[in-house]
Protein backbone atom coordinates (compact mmCIF):
# COMPACT_ATOMS: atom_id res chain seq x y z
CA UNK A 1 0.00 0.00 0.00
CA UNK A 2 1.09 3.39 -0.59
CA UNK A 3 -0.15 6.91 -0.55
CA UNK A 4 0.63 10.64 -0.15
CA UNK A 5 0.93 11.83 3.16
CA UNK A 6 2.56 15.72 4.64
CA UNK A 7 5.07 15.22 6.65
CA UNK A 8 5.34 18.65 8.62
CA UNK A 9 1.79 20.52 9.70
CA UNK A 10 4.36 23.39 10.88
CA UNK A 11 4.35 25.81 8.25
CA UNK A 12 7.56 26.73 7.49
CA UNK A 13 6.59 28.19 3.89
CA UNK A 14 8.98 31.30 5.24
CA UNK A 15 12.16 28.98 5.12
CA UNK A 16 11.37 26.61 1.65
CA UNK A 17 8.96 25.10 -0.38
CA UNK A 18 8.04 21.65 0.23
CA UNK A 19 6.67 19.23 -2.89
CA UNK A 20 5.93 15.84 -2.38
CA UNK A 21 6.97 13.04 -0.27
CA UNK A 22 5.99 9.34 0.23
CA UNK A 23 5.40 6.83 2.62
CA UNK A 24 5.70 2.75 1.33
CA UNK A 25 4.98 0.43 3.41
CA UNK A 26 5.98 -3.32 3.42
CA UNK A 27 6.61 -6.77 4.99
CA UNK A 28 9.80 -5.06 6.84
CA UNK A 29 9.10 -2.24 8.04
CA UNK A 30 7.86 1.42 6.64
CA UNK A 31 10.36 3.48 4.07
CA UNK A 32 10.00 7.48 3.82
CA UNK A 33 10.94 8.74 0.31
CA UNK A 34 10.72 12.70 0.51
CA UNK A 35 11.29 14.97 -2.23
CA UNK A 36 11.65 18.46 -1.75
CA UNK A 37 12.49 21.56 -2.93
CA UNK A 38 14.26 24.34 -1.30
CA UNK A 39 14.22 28.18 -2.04
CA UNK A 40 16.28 30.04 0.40
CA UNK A 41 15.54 34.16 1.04
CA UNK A 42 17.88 36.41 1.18
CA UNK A 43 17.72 39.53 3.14
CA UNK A 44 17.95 43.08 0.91
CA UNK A 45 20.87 44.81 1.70
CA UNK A 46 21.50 48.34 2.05
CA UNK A 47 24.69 49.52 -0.27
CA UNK A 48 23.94 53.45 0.75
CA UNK A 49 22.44 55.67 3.27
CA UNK A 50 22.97 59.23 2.67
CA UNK A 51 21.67 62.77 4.51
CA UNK A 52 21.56 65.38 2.39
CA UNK A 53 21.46 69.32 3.27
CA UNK A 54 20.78 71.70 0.17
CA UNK A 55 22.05 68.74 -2.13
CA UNK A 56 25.41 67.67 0.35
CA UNK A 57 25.93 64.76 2.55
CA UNK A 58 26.13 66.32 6.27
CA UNK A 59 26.70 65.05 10.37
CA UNK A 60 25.74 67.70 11.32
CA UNK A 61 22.79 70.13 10.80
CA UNK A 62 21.15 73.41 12.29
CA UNK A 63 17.95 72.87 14.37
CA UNK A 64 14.56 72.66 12.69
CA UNK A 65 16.09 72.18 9.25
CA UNK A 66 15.18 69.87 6.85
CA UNK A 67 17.07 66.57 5.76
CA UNK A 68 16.73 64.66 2.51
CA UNK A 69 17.65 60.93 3.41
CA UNK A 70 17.81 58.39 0.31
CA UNK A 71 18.63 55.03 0.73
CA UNK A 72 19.66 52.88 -2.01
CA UNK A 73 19.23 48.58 -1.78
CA UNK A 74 19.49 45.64 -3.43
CA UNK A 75 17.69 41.95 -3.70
CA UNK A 76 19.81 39.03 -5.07
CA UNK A 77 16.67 37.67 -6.05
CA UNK A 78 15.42 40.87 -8.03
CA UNK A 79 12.02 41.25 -5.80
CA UNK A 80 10.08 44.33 -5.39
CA UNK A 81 11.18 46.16 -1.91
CA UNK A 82 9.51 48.23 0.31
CA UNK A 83 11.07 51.12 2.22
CA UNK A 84 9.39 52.05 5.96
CA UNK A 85 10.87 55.34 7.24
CA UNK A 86 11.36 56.15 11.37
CA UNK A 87 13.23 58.67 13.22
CA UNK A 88 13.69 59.17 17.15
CA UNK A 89 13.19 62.84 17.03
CA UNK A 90 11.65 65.26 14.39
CA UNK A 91 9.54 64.23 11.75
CA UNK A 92 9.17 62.86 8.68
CA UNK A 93 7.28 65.03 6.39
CA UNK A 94 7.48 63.48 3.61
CA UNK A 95 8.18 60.14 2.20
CA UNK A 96 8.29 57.87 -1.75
CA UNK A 97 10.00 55.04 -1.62
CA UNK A 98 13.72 55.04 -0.89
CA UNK A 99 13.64 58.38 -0.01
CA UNK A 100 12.37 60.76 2.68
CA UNK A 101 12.34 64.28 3.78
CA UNK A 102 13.03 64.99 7.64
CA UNK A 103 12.53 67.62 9.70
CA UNK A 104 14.31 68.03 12.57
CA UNK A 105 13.93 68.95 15.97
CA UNK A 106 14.26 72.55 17.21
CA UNK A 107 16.46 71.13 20.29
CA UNK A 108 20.13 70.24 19.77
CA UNK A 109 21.31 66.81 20.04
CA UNK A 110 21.92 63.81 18.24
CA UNK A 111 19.23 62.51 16.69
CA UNK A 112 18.99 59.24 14.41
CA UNK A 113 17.30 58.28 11.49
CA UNK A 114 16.27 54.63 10.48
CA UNK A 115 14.78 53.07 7.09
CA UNK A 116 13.47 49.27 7.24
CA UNK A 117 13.92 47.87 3.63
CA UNK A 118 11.84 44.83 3.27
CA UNK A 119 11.21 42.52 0.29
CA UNK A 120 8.18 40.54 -1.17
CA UNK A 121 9.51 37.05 1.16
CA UNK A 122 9.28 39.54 3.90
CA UNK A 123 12.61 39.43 4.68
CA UNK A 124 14.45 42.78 5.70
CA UNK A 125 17.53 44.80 6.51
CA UNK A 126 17.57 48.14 8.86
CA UNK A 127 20.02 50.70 8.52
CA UNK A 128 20.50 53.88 10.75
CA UNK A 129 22.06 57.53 9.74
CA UNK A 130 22.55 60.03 13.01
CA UNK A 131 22.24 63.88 12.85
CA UNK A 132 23.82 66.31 15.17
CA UNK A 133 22.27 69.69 15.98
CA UNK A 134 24.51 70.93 18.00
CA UNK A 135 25.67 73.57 15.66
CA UNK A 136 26.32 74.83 12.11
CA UNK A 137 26.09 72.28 8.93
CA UNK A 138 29.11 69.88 9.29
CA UNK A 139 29.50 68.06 5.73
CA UNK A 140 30.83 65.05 5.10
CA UNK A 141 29.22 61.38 4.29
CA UNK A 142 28.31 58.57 6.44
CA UNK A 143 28.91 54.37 6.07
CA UNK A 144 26.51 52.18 6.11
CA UNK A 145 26.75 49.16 8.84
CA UNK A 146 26.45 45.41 7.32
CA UNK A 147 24.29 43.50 9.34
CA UNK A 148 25.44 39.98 10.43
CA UNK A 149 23.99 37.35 8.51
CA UNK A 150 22.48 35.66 11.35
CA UNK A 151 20.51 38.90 11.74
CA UNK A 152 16.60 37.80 11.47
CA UNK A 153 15.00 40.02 14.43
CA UNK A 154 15.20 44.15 13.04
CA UNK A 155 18.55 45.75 14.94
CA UNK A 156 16.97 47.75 17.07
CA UNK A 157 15.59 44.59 19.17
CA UNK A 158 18.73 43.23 19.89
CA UNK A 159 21.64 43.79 22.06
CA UNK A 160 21.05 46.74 25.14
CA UNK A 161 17.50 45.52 25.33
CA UNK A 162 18.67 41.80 26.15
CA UNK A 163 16.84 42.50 30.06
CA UNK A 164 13.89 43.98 28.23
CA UNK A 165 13.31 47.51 26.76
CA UNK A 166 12.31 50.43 29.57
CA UNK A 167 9.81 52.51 27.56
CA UNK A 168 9.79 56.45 27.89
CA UNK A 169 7.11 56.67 31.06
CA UNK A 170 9.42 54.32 32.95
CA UNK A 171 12.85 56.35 32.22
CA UNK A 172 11.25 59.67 33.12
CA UNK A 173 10.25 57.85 36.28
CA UNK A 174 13.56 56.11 37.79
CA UNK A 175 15.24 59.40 37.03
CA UNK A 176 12.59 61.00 39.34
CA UNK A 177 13.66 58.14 41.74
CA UNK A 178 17.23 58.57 42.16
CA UNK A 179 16.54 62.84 42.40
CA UNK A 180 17.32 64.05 38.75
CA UNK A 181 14.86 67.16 39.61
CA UNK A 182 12.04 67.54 37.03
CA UNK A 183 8.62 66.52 35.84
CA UNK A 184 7.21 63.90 34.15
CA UNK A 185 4.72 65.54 31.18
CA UNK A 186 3.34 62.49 28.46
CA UNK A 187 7.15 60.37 29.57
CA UNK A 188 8.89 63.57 29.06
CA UNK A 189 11.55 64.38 31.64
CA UNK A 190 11.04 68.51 32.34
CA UNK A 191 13.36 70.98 33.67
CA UNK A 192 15.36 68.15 35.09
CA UNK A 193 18.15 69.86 37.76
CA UNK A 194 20.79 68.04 36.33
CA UNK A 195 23.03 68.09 33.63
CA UNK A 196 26.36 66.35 32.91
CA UNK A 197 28.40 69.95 33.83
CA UNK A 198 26.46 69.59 37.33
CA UNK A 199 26.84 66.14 37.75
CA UNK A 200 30.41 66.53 36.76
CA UNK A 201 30.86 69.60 39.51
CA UNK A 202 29.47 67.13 42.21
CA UNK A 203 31.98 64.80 41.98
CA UNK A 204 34.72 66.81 41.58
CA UNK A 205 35.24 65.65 37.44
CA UNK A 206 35.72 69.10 36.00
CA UNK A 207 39.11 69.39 37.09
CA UNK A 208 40.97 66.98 34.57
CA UNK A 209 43.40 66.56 37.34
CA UNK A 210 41.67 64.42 39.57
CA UNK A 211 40.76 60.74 39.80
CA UNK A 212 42.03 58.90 37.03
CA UNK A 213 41.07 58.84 33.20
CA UNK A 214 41.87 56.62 29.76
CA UNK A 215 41.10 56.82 26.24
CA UNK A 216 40.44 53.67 24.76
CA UNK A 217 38.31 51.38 22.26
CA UNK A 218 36.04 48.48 22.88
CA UNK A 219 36.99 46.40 19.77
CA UNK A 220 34.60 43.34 20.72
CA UNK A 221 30.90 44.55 22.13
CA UNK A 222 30.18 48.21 21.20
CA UNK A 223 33.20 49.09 19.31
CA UNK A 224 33.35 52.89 19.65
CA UNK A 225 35.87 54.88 21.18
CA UNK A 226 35.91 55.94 24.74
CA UNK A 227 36.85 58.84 26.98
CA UNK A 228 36.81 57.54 30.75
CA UNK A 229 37.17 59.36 34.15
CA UNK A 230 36.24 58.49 37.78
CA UNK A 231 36.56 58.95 41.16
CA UNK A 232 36.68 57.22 44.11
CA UNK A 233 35.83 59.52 48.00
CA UNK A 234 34.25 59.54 51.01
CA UNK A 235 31.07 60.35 49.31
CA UNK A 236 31.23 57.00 46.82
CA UNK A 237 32.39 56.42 43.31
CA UNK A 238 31.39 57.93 40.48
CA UNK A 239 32.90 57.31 36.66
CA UNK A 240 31.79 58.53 33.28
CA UNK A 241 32.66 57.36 29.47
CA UNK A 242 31.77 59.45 26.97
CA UNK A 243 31.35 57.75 23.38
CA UNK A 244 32.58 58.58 20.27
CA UNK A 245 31.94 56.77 17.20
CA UNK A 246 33.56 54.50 15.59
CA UNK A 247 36.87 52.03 15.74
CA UNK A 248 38.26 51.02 12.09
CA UNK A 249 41.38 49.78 12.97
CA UNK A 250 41.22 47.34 15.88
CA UNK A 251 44.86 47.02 15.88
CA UNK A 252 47.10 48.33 18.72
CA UNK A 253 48.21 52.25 17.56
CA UNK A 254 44.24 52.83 16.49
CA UNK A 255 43.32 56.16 15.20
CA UNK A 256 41.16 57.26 18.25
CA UNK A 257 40.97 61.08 17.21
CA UNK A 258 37.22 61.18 17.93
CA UNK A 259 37.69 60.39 21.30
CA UNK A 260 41.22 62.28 22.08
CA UNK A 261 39.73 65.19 20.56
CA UNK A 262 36.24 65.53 21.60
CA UNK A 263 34.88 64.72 17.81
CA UNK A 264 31.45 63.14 17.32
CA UNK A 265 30.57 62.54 20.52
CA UNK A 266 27.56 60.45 20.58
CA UNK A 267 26.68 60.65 24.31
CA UNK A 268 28.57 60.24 27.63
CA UNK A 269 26.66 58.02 30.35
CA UNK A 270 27.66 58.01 34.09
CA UNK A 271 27.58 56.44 36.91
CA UNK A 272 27.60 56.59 40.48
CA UNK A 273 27.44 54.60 44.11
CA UNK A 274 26.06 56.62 46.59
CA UNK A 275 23.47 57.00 49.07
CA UNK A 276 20.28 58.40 48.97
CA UNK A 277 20.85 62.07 50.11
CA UNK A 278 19.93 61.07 53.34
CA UNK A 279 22.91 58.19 54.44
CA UNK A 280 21.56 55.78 53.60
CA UNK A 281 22.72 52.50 52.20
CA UNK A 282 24.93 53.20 49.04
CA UNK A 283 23.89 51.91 45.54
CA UNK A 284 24.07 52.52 41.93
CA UNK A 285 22.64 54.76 40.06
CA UNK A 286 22.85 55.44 36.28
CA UNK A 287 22.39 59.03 33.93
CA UNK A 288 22.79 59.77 30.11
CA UNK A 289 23.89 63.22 28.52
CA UNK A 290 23.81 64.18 25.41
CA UNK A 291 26.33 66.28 23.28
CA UNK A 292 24.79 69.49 24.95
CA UNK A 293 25.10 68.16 27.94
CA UNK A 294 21.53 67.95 28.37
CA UNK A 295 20.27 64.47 30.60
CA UNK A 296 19.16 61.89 27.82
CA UNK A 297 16.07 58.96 28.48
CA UNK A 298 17.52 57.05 25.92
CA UNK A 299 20.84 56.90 24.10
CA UNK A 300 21.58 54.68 20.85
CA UNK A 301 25.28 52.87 21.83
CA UNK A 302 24.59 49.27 20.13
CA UNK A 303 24.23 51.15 16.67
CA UNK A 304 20.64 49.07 16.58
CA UNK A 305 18.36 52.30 17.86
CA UNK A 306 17.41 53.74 20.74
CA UNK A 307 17.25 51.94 24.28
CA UNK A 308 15.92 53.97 27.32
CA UNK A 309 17.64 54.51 30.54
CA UNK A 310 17.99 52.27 32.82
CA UNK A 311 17.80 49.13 30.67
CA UNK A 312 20.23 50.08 28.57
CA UNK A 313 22.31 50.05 31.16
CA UNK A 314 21.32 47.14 33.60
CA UNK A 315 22.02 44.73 29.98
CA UNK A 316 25.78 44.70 30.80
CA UNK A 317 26.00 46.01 34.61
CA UNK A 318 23.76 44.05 36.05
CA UNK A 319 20.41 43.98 37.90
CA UNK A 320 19.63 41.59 40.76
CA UNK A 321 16.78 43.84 41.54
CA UNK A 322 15.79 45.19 38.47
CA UNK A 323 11.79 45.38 39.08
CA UNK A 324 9.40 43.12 36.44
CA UNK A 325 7.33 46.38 36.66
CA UNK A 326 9.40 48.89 35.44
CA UNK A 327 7.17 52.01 36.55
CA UNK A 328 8.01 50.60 39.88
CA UNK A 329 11.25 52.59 41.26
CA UNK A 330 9.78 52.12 45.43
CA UNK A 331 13.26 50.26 45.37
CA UNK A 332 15.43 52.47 43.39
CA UNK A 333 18.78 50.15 44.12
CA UNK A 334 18.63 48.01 41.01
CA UNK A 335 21.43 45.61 42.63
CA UNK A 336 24.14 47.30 39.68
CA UNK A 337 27.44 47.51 40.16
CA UNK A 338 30.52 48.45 37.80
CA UNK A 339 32.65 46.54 35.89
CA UNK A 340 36.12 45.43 36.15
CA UNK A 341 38.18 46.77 33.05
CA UNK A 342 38.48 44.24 30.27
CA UNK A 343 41.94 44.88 28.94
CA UNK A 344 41.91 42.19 26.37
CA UNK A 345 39.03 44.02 25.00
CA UNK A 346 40.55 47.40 24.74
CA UNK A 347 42.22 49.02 21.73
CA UNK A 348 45.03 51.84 22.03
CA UNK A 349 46.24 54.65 20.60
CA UNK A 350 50.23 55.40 20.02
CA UNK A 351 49.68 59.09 20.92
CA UNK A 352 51.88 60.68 23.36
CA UNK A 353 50.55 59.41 27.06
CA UNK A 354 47.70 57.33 25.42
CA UNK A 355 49.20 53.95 25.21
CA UNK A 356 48.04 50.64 26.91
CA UNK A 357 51.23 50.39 28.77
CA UNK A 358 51.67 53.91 29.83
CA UNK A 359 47.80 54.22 31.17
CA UNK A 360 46.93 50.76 32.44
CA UNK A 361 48.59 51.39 35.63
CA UNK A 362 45.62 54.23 36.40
């Protein structure tokens, strides 16, 4: 006896096609004969980004002006794609297929840009452009990031999310919690009493003198250039690393200009162990600031969108008591703590005082 039978009910139409397969039976035993045919999708992929000011590729851009951003993709299959536009701040006015017009803010910052580029198999590739407004128009062009090919889940869920994403409400409220200042309007974090001069001024981090400091590059998880420097007295611990994009040679004697220089900066985030105000038991707490120097709710460090404060922090330092509810901040000592420094995943430059050897002993 024979007949036709399906072996899977799963559909997994998504990953291949399936055609027919057989099932003969006999005296000993049953045989499967399956035929098949397989059709892998690919993923689109993104071979330019640009942001365009008055017909030039820019970084940086005055407040309130308006951006052209075209994106330009390719299918190895030759299917139709589809281009979905986003931005974290601004708006996008206008939009026809692989291109887009955006408006942005009327606050300075830096501010990113995103297109999804999807194809008829629905598979799809992100890519990301960032904007300053922290100034005067700054020209020059900006690479787009290849995806890993494992990539199947957009960018912007992976990575500082890993713990789960905080939304805006929930930023706006642990900053409340650990005494930023401020109100919360519609998630918004208003008139907040802080900013990263102030913070800096607590701690004693303005003078370049004190505590200790290193320029480096992560070369294996974030891969951007850093600017550290801490302190340790009687009041607690406090350190900030402020982030500079991006590391192209991962080689020992790496150009880290952005980061020696102050060029770039993407956003420096802090963070401290201290008590409450009131001396009580010290514990961590964490801040973002932007390139104004303005407190941030969210920052974009993973290069896969933004991730709001604390979450984006907890993801690497840790969380024992990092509430299920995150509008919940009765307990505002998330059980984070800092990290020891990873040498083996540090890059150095061969400026003048910058070298592993001449600042690891800090």
């Amino acid at each position: 006896m024979s007949f036709d039978r399906r072996l899977f009910t799963t559909d997994l139409s998504h990953c291949f096609s399936l055609t027919k397969r057989h099932f003969v039976s006999g005296l000993c035993g049953i045989a499967v004969l399956t035929s098949f045919t397989v059709s892998v999708f690919a993923a689109p992929v993104i071979t330019s980004f640009e942001a365009k000011l008055d017909g030039e590729n820019v970084v940086q851009a005055p407040p309130n002006s308006t951006i052209t951003l075209t994106a330009v993709a390719e299918d190895a299959d030759s299917n139709p794609l589809s281009f979905t536009w986003s931005v974290n701040a601004g708006t996008i006015i206008s939009s026809s297929g692989s291109e887009a017009q955006w408006q942005l803010p009327i606050s300075g910052g830096l501010h990113f840009a995103y297109v999804f580029v999807t194809n008829s198999n629905n598979e799809k590739v992100e890519g990301g452009v960032t904007i300053s407004t922290d100034g005067s128009a700054i020209f020059g062009s900006q690479s787009v990031a290849t995806p890993a090919t494992s990539d199947k889940i957009p960018q912007t869920d992976h990575f500082l999310n890993y713990l789960g994403a905080n939304v805006k409400e929930e930023s706006c409220n642990y900053y409340l919690a650990i005494d930023t200042g401020g109100d919360c309007i519609d998630g918004n974090l208003i008139n907040p009493e802080i900013d990263f001069t102030k913070w800096k001024n607590k701690w004693g981090l303005n003078d370049s003198s004190t505590g200790v400091r290193a320029i480096y590059a992560n070369k294996t998880d974030l891969n951007l250039q850093r600017n550290m420097h801490g302190i340790s007295n009687a009041d607690g611990t406090a350190y900030y690393v402020c982030n500079y994009p991006r590391v192209d040679d991962l080689d020992e004697g790496a150009n880290l200009d952005n980061a020696i220089h102050n060029l770039n900066l993407a956003a420096c985030v802090a963070m401290e162990n201290s008590s409450d105000g009131n001396g009580g038991e010290r514990f961590t707490k964490f801040y973002a600031f932007g390139p104004s120097g303005d407190l941030l709710q969210s920052v974009n460090l993973d290069g896969r969108g933004e991730k709001y404060i604390p979450g984006s922090c907890v993801v690497c330092h840790g969380g024992s008591s990092y509430p299920k509810n995150k509008n919940d901040y009765t307990d505002v000592n998330l059980g984070s703590s800092f990290l020891p420094f990873d040498l083996d995943n540090f890059v150095f430059s061969n400026h003048p005082g910058l070298s592993k050897l001449e600042q690891q002993s800090s």
